[in-house]
Protein backbone atom coordinates (compact mmCIF):
# COMPACT_ATOMS: atom_id res chain seq x y z
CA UNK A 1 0.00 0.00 0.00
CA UNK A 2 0.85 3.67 -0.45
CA UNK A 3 0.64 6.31 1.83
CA UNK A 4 0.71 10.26 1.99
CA UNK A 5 1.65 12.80 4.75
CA UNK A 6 -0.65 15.65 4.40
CA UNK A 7 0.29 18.00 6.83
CA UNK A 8 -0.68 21.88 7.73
CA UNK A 9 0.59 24.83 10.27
CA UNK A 10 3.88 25.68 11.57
CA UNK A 11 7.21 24.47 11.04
CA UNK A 12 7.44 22.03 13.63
CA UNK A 13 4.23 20.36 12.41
CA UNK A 14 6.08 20.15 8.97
CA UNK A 15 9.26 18.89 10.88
CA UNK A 16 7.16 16.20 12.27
CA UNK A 17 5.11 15.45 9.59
CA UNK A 18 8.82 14.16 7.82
CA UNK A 19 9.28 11.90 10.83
CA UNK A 20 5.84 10.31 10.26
CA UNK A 21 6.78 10.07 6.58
CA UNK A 22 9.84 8.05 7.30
CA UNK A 23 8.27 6.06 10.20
CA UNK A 24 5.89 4.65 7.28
CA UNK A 25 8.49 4.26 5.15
CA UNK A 26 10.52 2.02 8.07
CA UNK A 27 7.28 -0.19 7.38
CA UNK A 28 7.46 -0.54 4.08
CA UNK A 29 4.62 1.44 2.71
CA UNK A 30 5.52 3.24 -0.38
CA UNK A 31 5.28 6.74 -0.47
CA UNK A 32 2.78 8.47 -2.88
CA UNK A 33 3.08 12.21 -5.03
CA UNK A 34 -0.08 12.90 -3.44
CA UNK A 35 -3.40 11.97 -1.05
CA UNK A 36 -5.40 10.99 -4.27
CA UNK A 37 -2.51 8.22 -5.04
CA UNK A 38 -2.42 7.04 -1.78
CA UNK A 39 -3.97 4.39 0.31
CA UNK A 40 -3.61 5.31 3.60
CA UNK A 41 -3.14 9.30 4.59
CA UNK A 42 -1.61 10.60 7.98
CA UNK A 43 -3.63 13.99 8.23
CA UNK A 44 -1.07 15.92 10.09
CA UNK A 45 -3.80 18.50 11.18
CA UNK A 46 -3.48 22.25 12.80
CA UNK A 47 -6.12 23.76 14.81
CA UNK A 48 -4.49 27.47 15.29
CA UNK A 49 -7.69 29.24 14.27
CA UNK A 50 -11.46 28.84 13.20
CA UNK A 51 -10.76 28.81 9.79
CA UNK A 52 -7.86 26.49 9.70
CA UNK A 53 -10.40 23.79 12.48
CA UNK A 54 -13.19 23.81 10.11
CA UNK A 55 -10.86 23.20 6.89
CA UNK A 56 -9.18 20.18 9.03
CA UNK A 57 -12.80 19.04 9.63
CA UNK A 58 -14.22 19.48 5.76
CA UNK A 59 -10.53 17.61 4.42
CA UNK A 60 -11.32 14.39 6.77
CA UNK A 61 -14.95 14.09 5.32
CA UNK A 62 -13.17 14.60 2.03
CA UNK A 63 -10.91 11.66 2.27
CA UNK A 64 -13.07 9.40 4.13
CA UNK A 65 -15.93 10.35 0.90
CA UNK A 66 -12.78 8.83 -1.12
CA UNK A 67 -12.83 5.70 0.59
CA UNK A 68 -8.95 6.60 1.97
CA UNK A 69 -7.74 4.87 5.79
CA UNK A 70 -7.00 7.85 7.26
CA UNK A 71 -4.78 8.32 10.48
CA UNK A 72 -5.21 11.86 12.48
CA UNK A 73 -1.65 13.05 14.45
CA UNK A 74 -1.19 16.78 14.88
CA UNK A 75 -2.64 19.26 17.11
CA UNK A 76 -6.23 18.28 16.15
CA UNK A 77 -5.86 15.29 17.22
CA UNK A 78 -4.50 16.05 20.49
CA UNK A 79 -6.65 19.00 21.65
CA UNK A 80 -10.38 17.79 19.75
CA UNK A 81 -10.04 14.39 19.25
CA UNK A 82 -13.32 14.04 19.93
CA UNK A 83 -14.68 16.01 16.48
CA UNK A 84 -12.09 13.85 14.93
CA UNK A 85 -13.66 10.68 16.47
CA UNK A 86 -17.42 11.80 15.49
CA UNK A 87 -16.39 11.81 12.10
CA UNK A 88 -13.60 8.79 12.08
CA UNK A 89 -15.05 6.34 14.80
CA UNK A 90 -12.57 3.21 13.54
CA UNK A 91 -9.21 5.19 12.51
CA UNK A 92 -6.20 5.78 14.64
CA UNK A 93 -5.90 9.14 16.20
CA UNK A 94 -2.46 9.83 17.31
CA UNK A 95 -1.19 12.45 20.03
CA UNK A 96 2.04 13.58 20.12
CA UNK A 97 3.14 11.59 23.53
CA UNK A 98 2.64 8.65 21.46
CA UNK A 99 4.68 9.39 18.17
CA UNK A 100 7.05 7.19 19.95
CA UNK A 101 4.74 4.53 18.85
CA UNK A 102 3.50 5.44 15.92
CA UNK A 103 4.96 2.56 14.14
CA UNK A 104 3.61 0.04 16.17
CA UNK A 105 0.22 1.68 16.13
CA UNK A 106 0.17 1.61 12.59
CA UNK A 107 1.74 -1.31 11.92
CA UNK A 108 -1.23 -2.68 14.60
CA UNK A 109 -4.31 -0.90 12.62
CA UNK A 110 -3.00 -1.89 8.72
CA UNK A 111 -0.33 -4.47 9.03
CA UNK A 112 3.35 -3.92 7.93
CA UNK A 113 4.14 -4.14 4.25
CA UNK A 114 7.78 -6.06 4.43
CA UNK A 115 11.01 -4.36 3.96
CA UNK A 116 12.05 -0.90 5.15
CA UNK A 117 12.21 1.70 2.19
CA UNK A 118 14.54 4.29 2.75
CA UNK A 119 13.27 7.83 1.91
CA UNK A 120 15.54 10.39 -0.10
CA UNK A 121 16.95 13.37 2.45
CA UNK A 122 16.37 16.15 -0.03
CA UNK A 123 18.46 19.16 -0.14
CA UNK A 124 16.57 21.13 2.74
CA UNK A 125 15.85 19.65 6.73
CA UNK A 126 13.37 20.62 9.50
CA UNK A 127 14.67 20.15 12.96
CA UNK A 128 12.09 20.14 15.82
CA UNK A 129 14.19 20.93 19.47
CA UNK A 130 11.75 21.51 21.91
CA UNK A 131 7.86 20.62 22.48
CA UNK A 132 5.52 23.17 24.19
CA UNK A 133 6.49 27.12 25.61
CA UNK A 134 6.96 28.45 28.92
CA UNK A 135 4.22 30.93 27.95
CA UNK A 136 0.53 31.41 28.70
CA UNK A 137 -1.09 33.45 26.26
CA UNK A 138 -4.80 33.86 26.73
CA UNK A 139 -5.77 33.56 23.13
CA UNK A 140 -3.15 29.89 22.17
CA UNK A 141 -4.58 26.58 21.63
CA UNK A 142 -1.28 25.50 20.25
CA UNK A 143 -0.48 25.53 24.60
CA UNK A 144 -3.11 23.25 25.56
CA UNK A 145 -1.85 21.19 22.58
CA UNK A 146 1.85 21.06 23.36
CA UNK A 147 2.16 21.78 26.71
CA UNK A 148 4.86 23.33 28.93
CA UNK A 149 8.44 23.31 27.55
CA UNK A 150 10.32 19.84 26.81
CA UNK A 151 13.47 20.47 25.00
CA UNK A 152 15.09 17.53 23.60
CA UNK A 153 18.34 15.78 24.32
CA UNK A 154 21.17 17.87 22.60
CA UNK A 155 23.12 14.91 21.99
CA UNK A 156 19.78 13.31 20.19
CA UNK A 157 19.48 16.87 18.23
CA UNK A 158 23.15 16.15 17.01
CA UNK A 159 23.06 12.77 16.00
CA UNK A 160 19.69 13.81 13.86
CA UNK A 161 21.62 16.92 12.33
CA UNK A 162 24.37 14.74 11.58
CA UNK A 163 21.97 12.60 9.39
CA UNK A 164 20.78 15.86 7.35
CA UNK A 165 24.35 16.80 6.30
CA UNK A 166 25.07 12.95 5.61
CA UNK A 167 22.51 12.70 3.44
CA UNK A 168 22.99 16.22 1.70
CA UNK A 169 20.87 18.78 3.08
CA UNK A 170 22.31 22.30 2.51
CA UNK A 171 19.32 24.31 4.91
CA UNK A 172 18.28 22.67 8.25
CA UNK A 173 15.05 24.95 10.05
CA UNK A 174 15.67 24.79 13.54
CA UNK A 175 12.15 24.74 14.83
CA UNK A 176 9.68 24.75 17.98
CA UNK A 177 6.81 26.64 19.54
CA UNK A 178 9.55 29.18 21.11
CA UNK A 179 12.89 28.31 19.64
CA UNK A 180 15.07 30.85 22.31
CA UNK A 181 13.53 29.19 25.41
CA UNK A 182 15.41 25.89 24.44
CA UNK A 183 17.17 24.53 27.08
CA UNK A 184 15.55 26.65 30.06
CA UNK A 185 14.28 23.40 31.44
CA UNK A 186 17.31 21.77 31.18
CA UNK A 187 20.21 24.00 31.89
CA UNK A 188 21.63 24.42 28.65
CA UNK A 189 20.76 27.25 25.90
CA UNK A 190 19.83 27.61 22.37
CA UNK A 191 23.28 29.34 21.26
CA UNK A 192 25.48 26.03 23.11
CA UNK A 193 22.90 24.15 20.84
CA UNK A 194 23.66 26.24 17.87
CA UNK A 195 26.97 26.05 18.59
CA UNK A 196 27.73 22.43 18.65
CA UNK A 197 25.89 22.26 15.33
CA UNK A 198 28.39 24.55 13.80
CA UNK A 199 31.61 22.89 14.62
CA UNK A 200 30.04 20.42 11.89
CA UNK A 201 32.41 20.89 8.44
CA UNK A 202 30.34 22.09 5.54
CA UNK A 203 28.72 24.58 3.37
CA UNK A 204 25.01 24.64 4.36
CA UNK A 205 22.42 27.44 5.92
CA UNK A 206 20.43 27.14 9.39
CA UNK A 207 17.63 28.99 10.04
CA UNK A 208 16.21 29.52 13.69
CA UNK A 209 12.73 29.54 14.21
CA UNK A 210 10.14 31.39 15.66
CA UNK A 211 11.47 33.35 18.99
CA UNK A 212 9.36 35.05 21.46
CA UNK A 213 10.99 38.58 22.86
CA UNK A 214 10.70 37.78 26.04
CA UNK A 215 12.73 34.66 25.84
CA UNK A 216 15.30 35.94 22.75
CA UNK A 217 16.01 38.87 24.81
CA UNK A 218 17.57 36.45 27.38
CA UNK A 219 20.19 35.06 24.42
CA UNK A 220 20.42 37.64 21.98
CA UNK A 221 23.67 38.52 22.39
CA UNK A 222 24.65 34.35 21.63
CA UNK A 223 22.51 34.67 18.95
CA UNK A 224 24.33 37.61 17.76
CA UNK A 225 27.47 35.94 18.28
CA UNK A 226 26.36 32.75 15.85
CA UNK A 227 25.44 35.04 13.09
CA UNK A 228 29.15 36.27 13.31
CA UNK A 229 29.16 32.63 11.05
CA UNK A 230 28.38 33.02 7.42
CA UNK A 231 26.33 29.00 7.62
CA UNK A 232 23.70 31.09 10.03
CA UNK A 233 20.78 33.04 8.37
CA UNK A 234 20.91 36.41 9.85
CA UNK A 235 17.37 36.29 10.65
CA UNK A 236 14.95 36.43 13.68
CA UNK A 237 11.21 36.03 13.47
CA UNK A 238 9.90 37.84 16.42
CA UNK A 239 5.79 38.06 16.89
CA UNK A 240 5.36 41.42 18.67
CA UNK A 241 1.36 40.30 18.04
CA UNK A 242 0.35 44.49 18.94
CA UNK A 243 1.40 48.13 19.15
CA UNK A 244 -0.36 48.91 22.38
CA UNK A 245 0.68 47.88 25.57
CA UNK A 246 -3.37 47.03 26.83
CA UNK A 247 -3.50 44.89 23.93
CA UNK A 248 -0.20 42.93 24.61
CA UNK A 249 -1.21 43.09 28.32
CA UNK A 250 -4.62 40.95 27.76
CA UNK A 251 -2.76 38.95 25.46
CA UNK A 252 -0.49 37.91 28.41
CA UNK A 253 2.73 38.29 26.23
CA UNK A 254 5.34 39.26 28.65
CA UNK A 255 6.79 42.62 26.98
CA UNK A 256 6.05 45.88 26.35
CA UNK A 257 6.19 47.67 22.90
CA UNK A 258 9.18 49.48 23.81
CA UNK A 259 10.77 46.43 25.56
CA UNK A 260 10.44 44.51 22.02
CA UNK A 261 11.91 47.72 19.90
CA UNK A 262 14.60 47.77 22.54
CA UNK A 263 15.59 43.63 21.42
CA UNK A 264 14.99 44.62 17.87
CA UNK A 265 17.53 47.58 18.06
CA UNK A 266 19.87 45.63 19.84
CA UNK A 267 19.89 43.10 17.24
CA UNK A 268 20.36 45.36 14.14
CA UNK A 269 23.23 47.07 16.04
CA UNK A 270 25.17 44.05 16.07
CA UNK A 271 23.73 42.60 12.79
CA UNK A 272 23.26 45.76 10.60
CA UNK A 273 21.66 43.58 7.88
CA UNK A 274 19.35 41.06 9.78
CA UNK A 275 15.57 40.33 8.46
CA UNK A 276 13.51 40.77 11.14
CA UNK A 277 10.06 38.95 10.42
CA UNK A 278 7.30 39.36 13.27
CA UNK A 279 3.76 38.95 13.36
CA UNK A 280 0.31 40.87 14.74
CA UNK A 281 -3.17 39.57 15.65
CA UNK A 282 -5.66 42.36 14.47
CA UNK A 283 -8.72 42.82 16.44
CA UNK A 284 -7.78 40.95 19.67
CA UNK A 285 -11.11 41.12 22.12
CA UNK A 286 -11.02 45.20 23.60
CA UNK A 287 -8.73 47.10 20.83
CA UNK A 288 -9.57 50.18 20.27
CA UNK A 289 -9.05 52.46 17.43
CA UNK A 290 -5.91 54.00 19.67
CA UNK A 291 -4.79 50.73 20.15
CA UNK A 292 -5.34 49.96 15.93
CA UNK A 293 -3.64 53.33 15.41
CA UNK A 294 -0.54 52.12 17.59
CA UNK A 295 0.01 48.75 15.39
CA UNK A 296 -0.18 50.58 12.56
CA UNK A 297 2.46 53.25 13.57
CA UNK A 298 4.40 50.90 14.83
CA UNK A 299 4.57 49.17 11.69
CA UNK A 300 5.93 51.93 10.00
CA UNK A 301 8.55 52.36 12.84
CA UNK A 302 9.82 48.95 13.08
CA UNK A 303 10.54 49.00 9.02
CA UNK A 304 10.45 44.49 9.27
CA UNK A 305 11.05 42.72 6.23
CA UNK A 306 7.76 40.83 6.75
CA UNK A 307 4.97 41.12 8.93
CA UNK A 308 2.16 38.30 9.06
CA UNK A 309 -1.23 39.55 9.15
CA UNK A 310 -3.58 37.76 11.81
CA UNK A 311 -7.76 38.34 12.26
CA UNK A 312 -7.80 37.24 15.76
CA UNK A 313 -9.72 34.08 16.03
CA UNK A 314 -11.19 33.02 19.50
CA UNK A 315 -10.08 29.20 20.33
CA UNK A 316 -12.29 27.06 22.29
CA UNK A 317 -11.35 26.88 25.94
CA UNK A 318 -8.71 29.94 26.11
CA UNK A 319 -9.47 33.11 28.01
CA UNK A 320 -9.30 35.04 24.62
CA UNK A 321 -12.57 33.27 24.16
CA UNK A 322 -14.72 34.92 26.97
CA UNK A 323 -13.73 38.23 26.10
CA UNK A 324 -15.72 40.60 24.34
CA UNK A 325 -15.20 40.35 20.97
CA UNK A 326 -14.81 42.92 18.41
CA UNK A 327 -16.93 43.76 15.51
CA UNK A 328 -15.92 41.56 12.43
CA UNK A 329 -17.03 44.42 10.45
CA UNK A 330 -14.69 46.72 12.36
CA UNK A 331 -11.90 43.57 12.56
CA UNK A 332 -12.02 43.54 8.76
CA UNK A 333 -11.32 47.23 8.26
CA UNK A 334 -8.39 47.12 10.51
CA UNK A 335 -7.00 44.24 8.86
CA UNK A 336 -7.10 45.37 5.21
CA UNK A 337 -5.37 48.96 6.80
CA UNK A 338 -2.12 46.95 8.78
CA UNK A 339 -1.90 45.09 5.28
CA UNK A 340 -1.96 47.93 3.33
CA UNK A 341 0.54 50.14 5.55
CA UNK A 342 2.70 46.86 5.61
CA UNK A 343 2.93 46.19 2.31
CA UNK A 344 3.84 49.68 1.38
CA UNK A 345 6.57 49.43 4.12
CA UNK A 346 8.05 46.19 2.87
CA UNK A 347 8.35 47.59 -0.86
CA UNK A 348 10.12 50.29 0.65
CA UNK A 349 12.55 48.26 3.01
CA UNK A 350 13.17 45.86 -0.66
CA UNK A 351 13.82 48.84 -2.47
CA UNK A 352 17.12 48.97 -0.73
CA UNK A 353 18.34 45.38 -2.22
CA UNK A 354 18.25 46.70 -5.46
CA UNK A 355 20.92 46.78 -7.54
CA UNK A 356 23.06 44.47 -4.91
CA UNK A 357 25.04 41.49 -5.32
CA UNK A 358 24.27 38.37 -2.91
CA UNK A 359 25.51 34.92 -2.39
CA UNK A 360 22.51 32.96 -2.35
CA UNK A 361 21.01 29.39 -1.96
CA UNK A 362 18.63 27.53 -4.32
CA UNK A 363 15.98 26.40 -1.63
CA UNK A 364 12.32 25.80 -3.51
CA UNK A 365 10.80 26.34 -6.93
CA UNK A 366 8.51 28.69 -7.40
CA UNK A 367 5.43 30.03 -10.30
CA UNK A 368 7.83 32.75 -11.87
CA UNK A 369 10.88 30.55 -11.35
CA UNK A 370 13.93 28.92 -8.48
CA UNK A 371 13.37 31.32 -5.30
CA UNK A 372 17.17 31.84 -3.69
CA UNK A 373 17.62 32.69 -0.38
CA UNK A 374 20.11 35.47 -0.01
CA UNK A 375 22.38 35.30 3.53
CA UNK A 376 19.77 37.45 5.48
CA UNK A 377 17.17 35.22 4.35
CA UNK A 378 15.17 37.14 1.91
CA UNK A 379 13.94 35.84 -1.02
CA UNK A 380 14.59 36.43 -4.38
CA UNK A 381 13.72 34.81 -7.65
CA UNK A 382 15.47 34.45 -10.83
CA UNK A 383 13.92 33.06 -13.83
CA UNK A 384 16.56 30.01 -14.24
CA UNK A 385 16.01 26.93 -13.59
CA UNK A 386 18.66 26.45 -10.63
CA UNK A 387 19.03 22.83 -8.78
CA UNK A 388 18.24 23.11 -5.34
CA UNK A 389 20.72 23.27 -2.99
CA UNK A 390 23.02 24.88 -4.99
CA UNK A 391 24.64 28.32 -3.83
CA UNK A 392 25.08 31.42 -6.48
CA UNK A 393 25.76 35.12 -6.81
CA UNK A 394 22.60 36.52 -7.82
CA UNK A 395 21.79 40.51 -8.47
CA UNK A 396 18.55 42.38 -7.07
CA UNK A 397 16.94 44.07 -10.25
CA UNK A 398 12.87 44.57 -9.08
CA UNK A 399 11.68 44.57 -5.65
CA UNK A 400 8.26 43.63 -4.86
CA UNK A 401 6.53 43.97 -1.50
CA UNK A 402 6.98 40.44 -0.17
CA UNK A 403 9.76 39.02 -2.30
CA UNK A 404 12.38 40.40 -4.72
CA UNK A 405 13.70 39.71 -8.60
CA UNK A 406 16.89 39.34 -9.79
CA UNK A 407 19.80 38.02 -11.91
CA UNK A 408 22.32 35.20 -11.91
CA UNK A 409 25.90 36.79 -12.19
């Protein structure tokens, strides 16, 4: 039989959804292109917001309508598994403290197919270090899902980074739900992780994952250190999530605006050229216009190189969800304004790329051709056909507001 890993959300859902993969694989199911070739699909689901829950819901009904075996793993199937069962009363639903046996639940609800097949490495690596957060945000799911902070084993971390560069991966994400708080729980830190992972020989990119201010402000000077190496992305993504201090209060995120700007400064003055990436949730329960008016100013002030637009959506069970809600008229509006001023602002910041020279890497293809990524991380696309993996000077000749053009040279 054939099988298919269909997963959605972050990074580390992605990072896990390639262990799945290559736990089937270890059973000797072949991997299929795609769900509608397969036999069996692992629905690696996400439940981050309304929208994302109900499509989750509609693609199991889909696939069972297609007479597919379906197995359910992801956060889904760890905080609802319930709606999942409803709809999938005979099929394996897998939580994450049991991915440990994932094989043997499997191999107990379809049989194993006969010899291990061993699944090509590719040219680009996801690298989960930690499950859960040391946060409490009153709007997250994700922490009901994942829990308080777990970071892995660094000497398991190794060994698995090892077997990327073995097997010829030239960009390794470093992922989890906070990547800077790695370690807290175990008396180590994220830049002795990082660290260790560089005194491996090679020419290759890592990219660190999402960090929350609070808990990159604790490190940023290791971090800043690392990025000294020309193998680390100089990039942070940073979700400041609002430009008013109420907002970020309700929230429970543990800065204030000008505590955030003060990390973000910080970090350009060592790292002149970093991308800074962040995110905001747009009508969290109680903003005001003032507080609107303040995320949109601050956009303009903090000049990222991307900034992901979020309506706020409220999760079942999280304190977010008592609150009184604003207007989804009025949420709308304010969403269409942040991506209007941010857009604007991006083109700008790109505007400053062109015309430049970059060493760049080959990392995905993409509808107007190979997207690169240059050493700050931004991406750029040329029109050639490029094999991934492969580094290359490229030139900046358009800029665009979420991505840029250019030129082998």
């Amino acid at each position: 039989m054939r099988y298919f890993v269909e997963t959605y959300g972050c990074t580390m859902n992605f990072g896990e959804g390639r262990q799945l993969s290559e736990d089937m694989a270890s059973l000797g199911y072949e991997p299929a292109d795609s769900a509608d070739d397969a036999d069996i699909v692992v629905l690696n689901t996400c439940t981050v917001v309304e929208t994302t829950e109900k499509r989750m819901l509609s693609r199991i009904s889909e696939l069972k309508r297609q007479g597919k075996r379906i197995v359910v793993t992801g956060c889904m199937a760890q905080v609802q598994p319930k709606r999942i069962r409803i709809r999938l009363p005979d099929s394996p639903i897998v939580r994450f403290e049991e991915y440990g046996r994932f094989r043997d639940i499997v191999s107990e609800s379809f049989g194993c197919q006969g010899s291990p097949i061993v699944l090509e490495t590719g040219t680009d690596a996801i690298l989960p270090i930690a499950q859960g957060c040391l946060g409490r945000c009153s709007y997250c799911i994700t922490k009901f899902a994942r829990g308080d902070l777990r970071s892995y084993p660094a000497d398991d971390l190794l060994r698995r980074y090892d077997s990327f560069l073995a097997g010829g991966a030239r960009e390794i994400l470093i992922t989890a739900q906070d990547t800077s708080s790695y370690g807290r729980d175990t008396g180590t830190d994220l830049p002795a992780l990082i660290r260790s992972m560089l005194e491996r020989e090679g020419d290759y990119r890592i990219r660190l994952g999402m960090t929350n201010p609070d808990s990159l402000a604790r490190v940023s000077q290791g971090i800043l250190e690392l990025m000294d190496d020309e193998r680390m992305y100089r990039f942070v993504h940073i979700p400041v999530q609002s430009g008013s201090d109420a907002v970020l209060g309700r929230m429970r995120r543990r800065y204030t605006v000008s505590q955030f700007m003060e990390l973000v400064d910080e970090l350009r003055s060592g790292c002149p050229d970093i991308s800074i990436a962040t995110d905001m949730i747009c009508g969290f329960p109680g903003e005001t216009d003032e507080d609107h008016a303040k995320s949109v100013e601050l956009i303009r002030e903090l000049r990222a190189d991307t900034v992901n637009i979020t309506r706020f959506s409220a999760r079942p069970g999280t304190d977010a969800a008592s609150m009184e809600p604003v207007h989804g008229r009025i949420s709308a509006e304010r969403s269409a304004e942040l991506t209007r001023v941010k857009n604007e602002t991006e083109l700008d910041v790109n505007s400053a790329m062109v015309g430049r020279r970059y060493r760049a890497l080959a990392t995905e293809r993409g509808k107007e051709g190979t997207i690169v990524r240059t050493g700050n991380y931004r991406p750029v696309v040329i029109r050639d056909e490029v094999p991934l993996g492969t580094f290359l000077d490229v030139e900046v000749t358009e800029n665009r507001p979420t991505y840029l053009l250019g030129r082998t040279v």
